[in-house]
Each structure stands twice: as structure tokens, then as C-alpha cells.
N, C-alpha and C. Protein backbone atom coordinates (compact mmCIF):
# COMPACT_ATOMS: atom_id res chain seq x y z
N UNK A 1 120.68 120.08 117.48
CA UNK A 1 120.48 119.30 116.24
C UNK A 1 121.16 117.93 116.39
N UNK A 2 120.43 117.08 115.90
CA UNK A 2 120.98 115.49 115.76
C UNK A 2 122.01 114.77 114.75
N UNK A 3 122.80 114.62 115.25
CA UNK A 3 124.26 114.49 114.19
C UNK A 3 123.80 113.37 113.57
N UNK A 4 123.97 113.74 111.61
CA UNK A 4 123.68 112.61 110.97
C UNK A 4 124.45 111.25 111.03
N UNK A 5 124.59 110.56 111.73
CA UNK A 5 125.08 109.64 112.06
C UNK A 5 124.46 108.33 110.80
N UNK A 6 125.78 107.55 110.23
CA UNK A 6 125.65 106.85 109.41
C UNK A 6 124.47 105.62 110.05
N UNK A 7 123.67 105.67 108.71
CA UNK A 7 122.62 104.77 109.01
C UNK A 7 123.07 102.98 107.83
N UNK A 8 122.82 102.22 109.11
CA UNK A 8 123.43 100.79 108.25
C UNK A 8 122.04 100.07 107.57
N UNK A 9 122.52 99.46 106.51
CA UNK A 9 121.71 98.59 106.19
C UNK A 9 120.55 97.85 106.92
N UNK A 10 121.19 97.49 108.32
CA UNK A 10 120.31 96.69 109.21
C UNK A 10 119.15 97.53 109.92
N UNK A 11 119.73 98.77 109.98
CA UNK A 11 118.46 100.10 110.70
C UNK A 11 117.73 100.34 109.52
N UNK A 12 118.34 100.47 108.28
CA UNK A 12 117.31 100.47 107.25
C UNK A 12 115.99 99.40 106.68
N UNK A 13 116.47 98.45 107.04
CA UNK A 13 115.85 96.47 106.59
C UNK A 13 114.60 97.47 107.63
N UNK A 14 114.65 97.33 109.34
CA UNK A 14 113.95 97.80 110.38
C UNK A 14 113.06 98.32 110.48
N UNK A 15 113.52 99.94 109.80
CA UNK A 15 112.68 100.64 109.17
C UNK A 15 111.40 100.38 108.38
N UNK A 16 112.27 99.63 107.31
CA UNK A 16 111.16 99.52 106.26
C UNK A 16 109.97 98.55 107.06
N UNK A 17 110.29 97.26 107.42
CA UNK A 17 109.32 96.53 107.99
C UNK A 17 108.47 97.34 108.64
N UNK A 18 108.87 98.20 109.53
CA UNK A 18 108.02 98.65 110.35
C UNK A 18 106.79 99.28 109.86
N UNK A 19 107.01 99.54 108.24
CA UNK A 19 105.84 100.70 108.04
C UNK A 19 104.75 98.92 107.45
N UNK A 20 104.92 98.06 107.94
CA UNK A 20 103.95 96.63 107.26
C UNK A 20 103.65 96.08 108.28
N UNK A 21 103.87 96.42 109.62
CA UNK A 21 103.51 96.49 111.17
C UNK A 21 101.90 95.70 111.55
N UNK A 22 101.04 96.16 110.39
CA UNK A 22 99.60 95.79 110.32
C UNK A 22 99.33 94.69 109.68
N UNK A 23 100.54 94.79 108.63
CA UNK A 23 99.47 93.68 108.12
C UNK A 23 100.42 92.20 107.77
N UNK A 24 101.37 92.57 108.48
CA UNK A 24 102.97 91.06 108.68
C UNK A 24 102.14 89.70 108.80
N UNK A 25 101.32 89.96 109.80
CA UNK A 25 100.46 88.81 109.92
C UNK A 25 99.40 88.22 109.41
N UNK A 26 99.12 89.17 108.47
CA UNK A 26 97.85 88.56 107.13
C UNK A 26 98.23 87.37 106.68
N UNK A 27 97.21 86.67 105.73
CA UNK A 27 97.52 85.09 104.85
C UNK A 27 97.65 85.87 103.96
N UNK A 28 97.80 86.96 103.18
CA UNK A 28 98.56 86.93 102.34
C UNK A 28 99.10 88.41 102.65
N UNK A 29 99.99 88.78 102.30
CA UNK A 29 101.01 89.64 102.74
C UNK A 29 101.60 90.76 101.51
N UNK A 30 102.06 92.15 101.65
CA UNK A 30 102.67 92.54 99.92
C UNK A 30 103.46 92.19 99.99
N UNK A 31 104.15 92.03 98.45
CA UNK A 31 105.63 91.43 98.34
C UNK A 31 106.41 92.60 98.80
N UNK A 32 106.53 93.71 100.09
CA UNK A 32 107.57 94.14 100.11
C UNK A 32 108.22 93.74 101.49
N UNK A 33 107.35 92.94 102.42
CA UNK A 33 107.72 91.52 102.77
C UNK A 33 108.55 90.64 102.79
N UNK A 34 108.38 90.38 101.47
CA UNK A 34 109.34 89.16 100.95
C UNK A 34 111.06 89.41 100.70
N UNK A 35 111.43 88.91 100.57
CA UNK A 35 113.00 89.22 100.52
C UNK A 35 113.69 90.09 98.89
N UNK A 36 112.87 89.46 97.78
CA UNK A 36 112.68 90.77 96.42
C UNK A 36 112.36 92.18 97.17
N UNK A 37 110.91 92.01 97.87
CA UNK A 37 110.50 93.38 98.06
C UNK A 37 111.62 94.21 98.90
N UNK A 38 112.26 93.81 99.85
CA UNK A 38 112.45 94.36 100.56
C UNK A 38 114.01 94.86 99.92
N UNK A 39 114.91 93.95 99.07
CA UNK A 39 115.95 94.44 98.09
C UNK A 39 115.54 95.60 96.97
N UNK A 40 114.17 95.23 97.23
CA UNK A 40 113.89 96.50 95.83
C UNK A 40 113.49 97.69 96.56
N UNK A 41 112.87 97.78 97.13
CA UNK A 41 112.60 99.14 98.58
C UNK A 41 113.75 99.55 98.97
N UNK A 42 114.86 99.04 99.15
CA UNK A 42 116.02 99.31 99.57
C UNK A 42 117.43 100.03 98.67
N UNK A 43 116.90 98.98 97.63
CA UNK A 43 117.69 99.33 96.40
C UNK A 43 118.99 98.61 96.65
N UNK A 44 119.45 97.95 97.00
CA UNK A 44 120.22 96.97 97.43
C UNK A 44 119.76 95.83 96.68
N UNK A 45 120.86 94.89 96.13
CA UNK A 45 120.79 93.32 95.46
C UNK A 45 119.85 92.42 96.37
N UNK A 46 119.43 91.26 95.27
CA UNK A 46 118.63 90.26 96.48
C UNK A 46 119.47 89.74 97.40
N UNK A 47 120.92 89.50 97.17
CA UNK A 47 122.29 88.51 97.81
C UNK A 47 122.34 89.57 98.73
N UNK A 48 122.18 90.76 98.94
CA UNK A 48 122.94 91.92 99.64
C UNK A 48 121.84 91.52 100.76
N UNK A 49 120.25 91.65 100.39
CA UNK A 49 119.39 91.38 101.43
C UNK A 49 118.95 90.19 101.94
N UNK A 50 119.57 89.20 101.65
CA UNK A 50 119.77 87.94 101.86
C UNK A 50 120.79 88.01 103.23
N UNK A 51 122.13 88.52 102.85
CA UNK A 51 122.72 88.47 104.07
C UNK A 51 122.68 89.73 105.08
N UNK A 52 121.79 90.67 104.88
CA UNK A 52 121.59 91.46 106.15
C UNK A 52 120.68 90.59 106.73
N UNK A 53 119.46 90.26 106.19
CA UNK A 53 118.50 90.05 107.31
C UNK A 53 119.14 88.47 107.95
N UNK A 54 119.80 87.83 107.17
CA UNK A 54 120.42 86.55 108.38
C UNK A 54 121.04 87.23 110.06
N UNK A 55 121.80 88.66 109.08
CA UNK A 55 122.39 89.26 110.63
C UNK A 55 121.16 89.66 111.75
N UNK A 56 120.30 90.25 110.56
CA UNK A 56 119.36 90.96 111.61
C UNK A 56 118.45 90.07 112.16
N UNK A 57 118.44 88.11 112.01
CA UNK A 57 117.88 87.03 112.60
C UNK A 57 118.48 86.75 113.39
N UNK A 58 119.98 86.62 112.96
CA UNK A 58 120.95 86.34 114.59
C UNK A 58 120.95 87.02 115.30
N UNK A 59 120.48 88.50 115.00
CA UNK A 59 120.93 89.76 116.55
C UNK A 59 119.65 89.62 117.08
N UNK A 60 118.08 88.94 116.69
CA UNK A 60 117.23 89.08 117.52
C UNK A 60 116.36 89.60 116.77
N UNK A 61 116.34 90.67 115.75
CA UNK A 61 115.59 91.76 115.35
C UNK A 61 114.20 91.37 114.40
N UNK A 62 114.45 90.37 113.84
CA UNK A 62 114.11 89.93 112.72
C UNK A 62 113.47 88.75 112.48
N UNK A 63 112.30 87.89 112.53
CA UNK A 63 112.23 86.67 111.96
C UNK A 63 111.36 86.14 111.33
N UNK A 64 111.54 85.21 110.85
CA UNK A 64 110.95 84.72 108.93
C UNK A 64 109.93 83.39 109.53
N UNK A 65 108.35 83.47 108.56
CA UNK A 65 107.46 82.60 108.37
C UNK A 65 107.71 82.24 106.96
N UNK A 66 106.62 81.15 107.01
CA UNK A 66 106.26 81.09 105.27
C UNK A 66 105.49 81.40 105.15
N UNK A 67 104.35 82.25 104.40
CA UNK A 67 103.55 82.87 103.55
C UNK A 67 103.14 82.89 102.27
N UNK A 68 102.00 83.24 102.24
CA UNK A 68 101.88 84.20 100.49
C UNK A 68 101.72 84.94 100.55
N UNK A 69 102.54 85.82 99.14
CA UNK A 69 102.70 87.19 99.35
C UNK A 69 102.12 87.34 97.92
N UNK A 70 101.55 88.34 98.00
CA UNK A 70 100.55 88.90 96.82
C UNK A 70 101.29 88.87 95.40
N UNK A 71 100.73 87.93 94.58
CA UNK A 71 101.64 88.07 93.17
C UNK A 71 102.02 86.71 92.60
N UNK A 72 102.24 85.71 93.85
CA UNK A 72 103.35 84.31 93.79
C UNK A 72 102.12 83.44 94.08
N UNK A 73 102.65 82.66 93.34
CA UNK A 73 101.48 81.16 93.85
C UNK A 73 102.14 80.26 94.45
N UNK A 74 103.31 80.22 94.92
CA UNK A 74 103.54 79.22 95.63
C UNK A 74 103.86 80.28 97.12
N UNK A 75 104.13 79.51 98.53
CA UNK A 75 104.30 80.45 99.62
C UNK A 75 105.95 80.38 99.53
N UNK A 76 106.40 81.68 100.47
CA UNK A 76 107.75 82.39 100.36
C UNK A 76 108.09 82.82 101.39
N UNK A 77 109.54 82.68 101.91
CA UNK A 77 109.68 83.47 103.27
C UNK A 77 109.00 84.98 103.44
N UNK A 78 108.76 85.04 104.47
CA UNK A 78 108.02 86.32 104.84
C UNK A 78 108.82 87.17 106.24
N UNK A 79 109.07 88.02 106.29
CA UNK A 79 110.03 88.57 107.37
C UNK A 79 108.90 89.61 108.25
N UNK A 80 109.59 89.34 109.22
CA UNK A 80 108.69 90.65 110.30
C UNK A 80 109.41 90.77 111.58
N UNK A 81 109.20 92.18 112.14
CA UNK A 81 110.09 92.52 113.12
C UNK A 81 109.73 91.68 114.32
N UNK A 82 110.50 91.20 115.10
CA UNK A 82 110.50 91.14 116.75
C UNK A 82 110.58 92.10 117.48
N UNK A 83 109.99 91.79 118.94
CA UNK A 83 110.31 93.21 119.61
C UNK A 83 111.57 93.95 119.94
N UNK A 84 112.27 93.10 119.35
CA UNK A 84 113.62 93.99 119.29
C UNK A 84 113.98 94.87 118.87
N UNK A 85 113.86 94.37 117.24
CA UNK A 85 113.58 94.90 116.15
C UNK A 85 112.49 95.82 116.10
N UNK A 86 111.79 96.12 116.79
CA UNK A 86 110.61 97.01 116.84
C UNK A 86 111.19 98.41 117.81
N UNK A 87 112.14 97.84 118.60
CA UNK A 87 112.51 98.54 119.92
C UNK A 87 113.48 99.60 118.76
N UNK A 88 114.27 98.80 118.02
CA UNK A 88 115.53 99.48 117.01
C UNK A 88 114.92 100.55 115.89
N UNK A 89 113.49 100.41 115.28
CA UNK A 89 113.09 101.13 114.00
C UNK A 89 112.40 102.39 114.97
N UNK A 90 111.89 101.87 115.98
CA UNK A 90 111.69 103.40 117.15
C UNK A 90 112.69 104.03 117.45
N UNK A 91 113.83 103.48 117.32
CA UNK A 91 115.02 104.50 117.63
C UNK A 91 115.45 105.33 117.16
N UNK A 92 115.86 104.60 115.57
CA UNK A 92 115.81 105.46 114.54
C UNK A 92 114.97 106.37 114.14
N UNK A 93 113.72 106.20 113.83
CA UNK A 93 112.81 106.89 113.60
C UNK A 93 112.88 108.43 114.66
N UNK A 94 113.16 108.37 116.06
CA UNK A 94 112.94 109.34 116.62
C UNK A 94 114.05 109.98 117.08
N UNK A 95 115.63 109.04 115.88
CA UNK A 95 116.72 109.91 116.01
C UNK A 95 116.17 110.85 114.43
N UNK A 96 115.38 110.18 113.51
CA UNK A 96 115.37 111.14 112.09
C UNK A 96 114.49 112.25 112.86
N UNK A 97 113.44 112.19 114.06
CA UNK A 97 112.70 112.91 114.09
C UNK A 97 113.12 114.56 115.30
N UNK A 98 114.40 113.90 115.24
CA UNK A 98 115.24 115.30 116.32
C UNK A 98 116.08 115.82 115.97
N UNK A 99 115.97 115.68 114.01
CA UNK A 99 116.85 116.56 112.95
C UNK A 99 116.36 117.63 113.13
N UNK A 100 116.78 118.47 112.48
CA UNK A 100 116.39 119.86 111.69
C UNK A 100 116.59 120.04 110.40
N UNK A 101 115.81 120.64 109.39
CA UNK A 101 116.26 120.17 108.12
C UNK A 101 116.21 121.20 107.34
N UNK A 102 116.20 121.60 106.09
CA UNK A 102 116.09 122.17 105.37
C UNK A 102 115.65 121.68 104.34
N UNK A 103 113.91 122.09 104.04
CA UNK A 103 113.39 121.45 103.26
C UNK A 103 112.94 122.64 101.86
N UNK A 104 113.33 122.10 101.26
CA UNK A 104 113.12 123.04 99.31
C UNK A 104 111.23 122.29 98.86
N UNK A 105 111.20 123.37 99.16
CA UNK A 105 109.36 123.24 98.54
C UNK A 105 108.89 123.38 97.24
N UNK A 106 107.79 122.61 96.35
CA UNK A 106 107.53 122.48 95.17
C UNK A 106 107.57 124.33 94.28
N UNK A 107 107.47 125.14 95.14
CA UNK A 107 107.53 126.38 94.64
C UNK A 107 109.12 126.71 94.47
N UNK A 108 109.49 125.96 95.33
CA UNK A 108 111.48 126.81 95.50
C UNK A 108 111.74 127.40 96.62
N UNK A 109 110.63 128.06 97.40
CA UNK A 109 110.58 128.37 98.97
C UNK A 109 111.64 127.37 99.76
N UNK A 110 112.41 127.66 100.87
CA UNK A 110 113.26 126.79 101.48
C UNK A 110 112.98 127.15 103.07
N UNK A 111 112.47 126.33 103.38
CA UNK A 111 111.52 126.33 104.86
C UNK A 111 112.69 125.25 105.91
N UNK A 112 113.03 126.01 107.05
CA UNK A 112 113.96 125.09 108.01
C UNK A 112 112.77 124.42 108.71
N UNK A 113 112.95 123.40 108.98
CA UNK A 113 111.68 122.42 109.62
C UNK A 113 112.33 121.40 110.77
N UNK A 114 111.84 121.11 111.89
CA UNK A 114 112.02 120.19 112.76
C UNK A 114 111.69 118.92 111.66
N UNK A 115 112.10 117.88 112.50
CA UNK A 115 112.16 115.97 112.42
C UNK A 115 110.53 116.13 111.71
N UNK A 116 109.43 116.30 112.76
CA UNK A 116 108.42 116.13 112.71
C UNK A 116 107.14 116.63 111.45
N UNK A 117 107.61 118.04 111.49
CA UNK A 117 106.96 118.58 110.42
C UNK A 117 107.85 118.47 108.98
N UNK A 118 108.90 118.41 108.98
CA UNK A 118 109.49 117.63 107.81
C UNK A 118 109.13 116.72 107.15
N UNK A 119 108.92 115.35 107.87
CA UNK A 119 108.15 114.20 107.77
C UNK A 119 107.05 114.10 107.24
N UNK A 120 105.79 115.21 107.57
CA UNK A 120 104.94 115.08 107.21
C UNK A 120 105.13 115.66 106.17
N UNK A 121 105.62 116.92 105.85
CA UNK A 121 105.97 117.23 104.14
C UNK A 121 106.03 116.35 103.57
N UNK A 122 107.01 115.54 103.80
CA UNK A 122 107.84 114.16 102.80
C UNK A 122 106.24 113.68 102.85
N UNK A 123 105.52 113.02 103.68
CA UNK A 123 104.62 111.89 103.40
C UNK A 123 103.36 112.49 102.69
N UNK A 124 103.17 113.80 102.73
CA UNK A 124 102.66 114.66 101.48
C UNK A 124 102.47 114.44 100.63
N UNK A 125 103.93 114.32 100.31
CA UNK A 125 104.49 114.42 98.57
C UNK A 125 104.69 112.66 98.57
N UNK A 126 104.20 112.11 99.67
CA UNK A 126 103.92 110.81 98.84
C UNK A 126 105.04 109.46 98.81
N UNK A 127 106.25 110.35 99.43
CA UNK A 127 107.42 109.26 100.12
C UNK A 127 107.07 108.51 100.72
N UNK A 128 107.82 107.04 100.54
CA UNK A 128 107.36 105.98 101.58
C UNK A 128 108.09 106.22 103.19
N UNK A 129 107.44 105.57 103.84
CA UNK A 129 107.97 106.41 105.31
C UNK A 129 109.13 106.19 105.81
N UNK A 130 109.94 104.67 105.39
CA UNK A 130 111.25 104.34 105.31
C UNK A 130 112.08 105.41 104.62
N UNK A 131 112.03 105.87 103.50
CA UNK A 131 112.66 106.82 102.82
C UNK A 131 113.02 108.13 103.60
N UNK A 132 111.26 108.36 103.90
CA UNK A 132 111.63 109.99 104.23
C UNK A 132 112.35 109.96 105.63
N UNK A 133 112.27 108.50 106.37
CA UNK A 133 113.07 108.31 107.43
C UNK A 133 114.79 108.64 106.87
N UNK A 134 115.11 107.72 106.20
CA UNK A 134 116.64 108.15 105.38
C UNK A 134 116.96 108.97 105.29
N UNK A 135 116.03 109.92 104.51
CA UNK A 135 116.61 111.43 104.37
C UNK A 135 116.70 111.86 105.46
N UNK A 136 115.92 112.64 106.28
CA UNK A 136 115.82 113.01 107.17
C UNK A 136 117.00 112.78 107.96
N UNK A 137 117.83 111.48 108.06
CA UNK A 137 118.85 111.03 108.97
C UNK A 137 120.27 111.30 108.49
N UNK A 138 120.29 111.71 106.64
CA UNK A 138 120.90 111.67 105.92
C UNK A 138 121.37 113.19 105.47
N UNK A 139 120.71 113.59 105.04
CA UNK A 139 120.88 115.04 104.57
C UNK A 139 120.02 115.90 105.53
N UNK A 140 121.26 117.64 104.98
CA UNK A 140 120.56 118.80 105.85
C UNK A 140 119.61 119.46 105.01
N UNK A 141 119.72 119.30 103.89
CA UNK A 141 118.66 120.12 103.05
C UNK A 141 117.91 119.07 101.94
N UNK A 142 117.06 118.65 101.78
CA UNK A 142 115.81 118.20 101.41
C UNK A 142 115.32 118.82 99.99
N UNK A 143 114.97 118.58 98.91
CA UNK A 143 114.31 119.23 97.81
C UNK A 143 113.11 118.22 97.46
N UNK A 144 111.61 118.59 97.88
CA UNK A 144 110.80 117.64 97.43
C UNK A 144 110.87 117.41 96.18
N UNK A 145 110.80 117.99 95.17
CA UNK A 145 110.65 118.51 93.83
C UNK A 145 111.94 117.14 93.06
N UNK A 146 112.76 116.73 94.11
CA UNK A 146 113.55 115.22 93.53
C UNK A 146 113.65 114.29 94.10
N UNK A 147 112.91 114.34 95.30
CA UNK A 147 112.12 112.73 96.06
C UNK A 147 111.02 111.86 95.04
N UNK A 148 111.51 110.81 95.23
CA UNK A 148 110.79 109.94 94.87
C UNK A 148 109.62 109.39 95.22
N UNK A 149 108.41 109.20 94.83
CA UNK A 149 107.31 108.52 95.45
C UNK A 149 107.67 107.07 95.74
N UNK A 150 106.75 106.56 96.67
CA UNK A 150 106.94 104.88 97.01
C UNK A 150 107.42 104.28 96.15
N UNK A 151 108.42 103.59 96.09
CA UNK A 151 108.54 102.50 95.23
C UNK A 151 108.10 101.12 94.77
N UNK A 152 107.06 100.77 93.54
CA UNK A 152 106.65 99.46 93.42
C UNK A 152 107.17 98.60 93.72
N UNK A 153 106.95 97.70 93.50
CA UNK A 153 107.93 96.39 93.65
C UNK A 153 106.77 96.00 91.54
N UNK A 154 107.78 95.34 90.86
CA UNK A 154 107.48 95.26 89.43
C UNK A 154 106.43 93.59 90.03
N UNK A 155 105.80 93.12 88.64
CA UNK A 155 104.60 92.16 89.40
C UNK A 155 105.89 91.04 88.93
N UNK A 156 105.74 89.80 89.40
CA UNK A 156 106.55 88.41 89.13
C UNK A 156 106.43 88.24 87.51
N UNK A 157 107.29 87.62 87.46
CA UNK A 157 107.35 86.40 86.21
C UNK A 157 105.96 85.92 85.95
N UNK A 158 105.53 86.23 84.76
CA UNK A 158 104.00 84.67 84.50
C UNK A 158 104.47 84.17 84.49
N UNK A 159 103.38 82.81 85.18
CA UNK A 159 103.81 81.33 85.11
C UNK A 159 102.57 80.82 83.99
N UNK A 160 103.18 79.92 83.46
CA UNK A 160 101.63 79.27 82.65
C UNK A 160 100.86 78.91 83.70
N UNK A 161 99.35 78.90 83.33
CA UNK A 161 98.76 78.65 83.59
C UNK A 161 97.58 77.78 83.12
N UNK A 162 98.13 76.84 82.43
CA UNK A 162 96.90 76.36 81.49
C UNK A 162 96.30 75.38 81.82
N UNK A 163 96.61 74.91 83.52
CA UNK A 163 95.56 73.79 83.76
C UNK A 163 94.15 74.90 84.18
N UNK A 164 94.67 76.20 84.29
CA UNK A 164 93.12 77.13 84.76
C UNK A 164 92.36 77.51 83.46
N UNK A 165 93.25 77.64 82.52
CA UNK A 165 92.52 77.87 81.45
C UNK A 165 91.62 76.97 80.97
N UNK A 166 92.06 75.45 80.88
CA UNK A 166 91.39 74.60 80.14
C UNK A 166 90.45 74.41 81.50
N UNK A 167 90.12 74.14 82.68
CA UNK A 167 89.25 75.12 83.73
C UNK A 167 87.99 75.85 83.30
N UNK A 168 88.89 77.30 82.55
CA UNK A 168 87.74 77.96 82.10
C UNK A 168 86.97 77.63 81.18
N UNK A 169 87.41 76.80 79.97
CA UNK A 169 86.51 75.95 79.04
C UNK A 169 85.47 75.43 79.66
N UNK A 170 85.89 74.76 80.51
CA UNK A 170 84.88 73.92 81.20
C UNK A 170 84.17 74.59 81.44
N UNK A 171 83.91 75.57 82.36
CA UNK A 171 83.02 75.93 83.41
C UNK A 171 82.24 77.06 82.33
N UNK A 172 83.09 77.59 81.46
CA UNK A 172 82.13 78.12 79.72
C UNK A 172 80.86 77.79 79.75
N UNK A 173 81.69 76.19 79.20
CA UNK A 173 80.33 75.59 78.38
C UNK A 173 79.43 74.84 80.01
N UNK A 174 79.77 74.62 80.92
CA UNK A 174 78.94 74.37 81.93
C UNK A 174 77.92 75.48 82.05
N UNK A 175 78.29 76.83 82.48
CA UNK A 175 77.41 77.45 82.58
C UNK A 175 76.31 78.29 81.47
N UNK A 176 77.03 78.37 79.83
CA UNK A 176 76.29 78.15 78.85
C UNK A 176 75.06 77.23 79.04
N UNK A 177 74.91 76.28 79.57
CA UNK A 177 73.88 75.08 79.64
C UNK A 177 72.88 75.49 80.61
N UNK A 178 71.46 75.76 80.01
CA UNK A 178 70.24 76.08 80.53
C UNK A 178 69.69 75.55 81.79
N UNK A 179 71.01 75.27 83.08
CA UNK A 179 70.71 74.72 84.10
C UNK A 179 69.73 76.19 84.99
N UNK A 180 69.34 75.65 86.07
CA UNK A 180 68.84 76.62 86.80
C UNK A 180 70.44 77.16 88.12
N UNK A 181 70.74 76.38 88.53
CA UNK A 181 72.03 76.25 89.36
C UNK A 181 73.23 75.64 89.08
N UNK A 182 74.22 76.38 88.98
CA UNK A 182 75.93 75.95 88.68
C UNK A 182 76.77 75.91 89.82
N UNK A 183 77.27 74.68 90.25
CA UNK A 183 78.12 74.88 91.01
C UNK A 183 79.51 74.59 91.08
N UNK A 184 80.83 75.59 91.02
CA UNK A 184 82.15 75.03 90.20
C UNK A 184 83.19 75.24 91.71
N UNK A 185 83.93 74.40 91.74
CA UNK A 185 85.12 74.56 93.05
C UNK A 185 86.61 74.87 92.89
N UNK A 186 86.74 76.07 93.02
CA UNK A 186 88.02 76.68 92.35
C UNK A 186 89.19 75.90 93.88
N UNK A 187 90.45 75.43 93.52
CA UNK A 187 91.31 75.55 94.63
C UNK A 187 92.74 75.99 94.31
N UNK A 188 93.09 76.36 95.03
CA UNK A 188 94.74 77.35 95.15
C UNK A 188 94.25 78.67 96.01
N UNK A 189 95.61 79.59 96.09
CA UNK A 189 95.43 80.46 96.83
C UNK A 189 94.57 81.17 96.74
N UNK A 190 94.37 82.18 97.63
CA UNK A 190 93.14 83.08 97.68
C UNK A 190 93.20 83.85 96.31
N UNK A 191 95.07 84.73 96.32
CA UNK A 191 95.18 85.05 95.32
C UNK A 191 95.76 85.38 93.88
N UNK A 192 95.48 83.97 94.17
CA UNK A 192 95.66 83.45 92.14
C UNK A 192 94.69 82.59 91.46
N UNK A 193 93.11 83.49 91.56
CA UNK A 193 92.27 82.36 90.65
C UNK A 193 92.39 82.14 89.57
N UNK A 194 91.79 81.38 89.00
CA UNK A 194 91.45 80.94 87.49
C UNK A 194 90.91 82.26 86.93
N UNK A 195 92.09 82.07 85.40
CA UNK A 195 91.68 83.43 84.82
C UNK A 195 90.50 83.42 84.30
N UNK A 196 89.54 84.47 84.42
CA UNK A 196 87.94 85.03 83.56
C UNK A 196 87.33 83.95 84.43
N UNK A 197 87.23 83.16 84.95
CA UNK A 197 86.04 82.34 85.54
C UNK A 197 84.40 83.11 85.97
N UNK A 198 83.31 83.51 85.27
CA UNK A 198 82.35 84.04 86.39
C UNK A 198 81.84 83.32 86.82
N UNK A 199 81.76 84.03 87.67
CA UNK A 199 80.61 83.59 88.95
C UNK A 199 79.34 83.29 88.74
């Protein structure tokens, strides 16, 4: 069995990126990405994840574009692993996966389970894969029945928006008008159009 050995903040940041592996490099990105998302996935302050991932930029692991991330209209740092950092969330991952655990099932049944089939329980019941990585590294006995599902990230602040609105007036009464063809040119990000506009 694999001694739970304390897991730091910086193997955790690692983790999490890793399960956004696909899509780091999209034009627009989820906010769990962004430096909110990744304090709120974590459960850690924004200041707290502010200064891990500087560490985890200086050790190599870690490094930041600008982007948009789904939600924000203006672009925002965006974080994604290096192969370093890629080399480190494999480590972990396949130290959670050479536990043994003791996992408590939605009935009350208590099933001893390797790393592997543990895991897939957890991702079952719907844990994000960073998490059920935690546990797994963390505790010997497991109760699905008080795991948490993924965690959102809550949507931003509205911003006004009323140069889109008065926008939509326009393009109202434009397309109200018995033309045969309308043609209107929306610009900003992909995604933050003008509210109600049809097509």
C-alpha cells in the first residue's frame, strides 16, 4: 500500500489542470482555467492561488497566455501545464492510483478497492477527477454518499450592456421592415453576443 503522503497545493494546482489537457488551447477556454476557477476548484482564496501558481511558473510546471475564458468579455490570464508539469500530475495521479482504499457504497456496503477501480467509482458518482485524485491520496476509507459532485465555478458579475441593447433596437426595427435580405455585423467575442439579436 502507498503511504498517504501529504499532498501540496502545487501537486494539487497540477492535477486539476490536467483534467483541461484538451481544451487549454481553445480561443475560448472554461473559467476553471483562469485563476478564479482554479481558487474555486481548489477551494483555496484567489491571493492563495495567485501565489502558488507564480511558484509553480518559476519551478517550470506551469505557464500563463491571455485568453477568453467563457463568461468574461474582456481576455484573462489563462494557465496550462508544461511538460513538466505534465510529467508531475502523472506522478501523482499514479501515486493516488497504488492506494488501496476503502470505499462506503451508496447502499452502506464497504468494498476494499485498488487506486484504479476506486477511481472509477468516484468518477461514477460524478467527482471531478482532481478530487477523486485527493481523496484517494488522502484518506483510507472513502464514503460516496458525502463526496461532492464537480464543482461550478458561479457565472461573473453582469456588466451593462447597453451599447448591445440599443443594438437590438436597431436591428428590431431593421428587420421588422419588408426587406427581402438583412444584413447586421455583430463584433466582440465569440462569446458574448448581443442580447436576443435574431438571425
Amino acid at each position: 500500500m502507498v503511504e498517504n503522503k501529504p499532498v501540496t497545493i502545487g501537486e494539487r494546482i497540477v492535477v486539476h489542470l490536467a483534467q483541461y489537457a484538451r481544451v487549454q488551447d481553445e480561443y475560448v477556454v472554461p473559467p476553471e482555467l483562469g485563476q478564479s476557477g482554479i481558487a474555486h476548484s481548489l477551494g483555496i482564496s484567489r491571493a492563495h492561488a495567485a501565489i502558488e501558481l507564480r511558484r509553480a511558473m518559476d519551478a517550470g510546471r506551469v505557464e500563463v497566455r491571455t485568453g477568453h475564458i467563457t463568461g468574461y468579455p474582456t481576455r484573462r490570464k489563462v494557465y496550462r501545464l508544461t511538460p513538466k508539469g505534465e510529467g508531475l500530475a502523472r506522478a501523482v495521479h499514479d501515486r493516488a492510483l497504488g492506494r488501496v482504499v476503502d470505499l462506503v457504497l451508496p447502499d452502506g456496503r464497504v468494498e476494499t478497492m485498488p487506486g484504479p477501480q476506486a477511481l472509477d467509482a468516484l468518477r461514477r458518482h460524478k467527482v471531478a477527477e482532481a478530487h477523486a485524485v485527493l481523496l484517494l491520496l488522502t484518506r483510507h476509507r472513502i464514503d460516496v454518499r458525502g463526496t461532492s459532485p464537480r464543482r461550478r465555478m458561479p457565472p461573473p458579475p453582469p456588466i451593462a450592456r447597453s451599447p448591445e441593447v440599443r443594438a437590438r433596437a436597431v436591428f428590431s426595427k431593421m428587420f421588422a421592415q419588408p426587406y427581402e435580405w438583412h444584413v447586421a455585423v455583430v463584433l466582440g467575442p465569440p462569446h458574448a453576443p448581443p442580447v436576443g439579436v435574431a438571425a
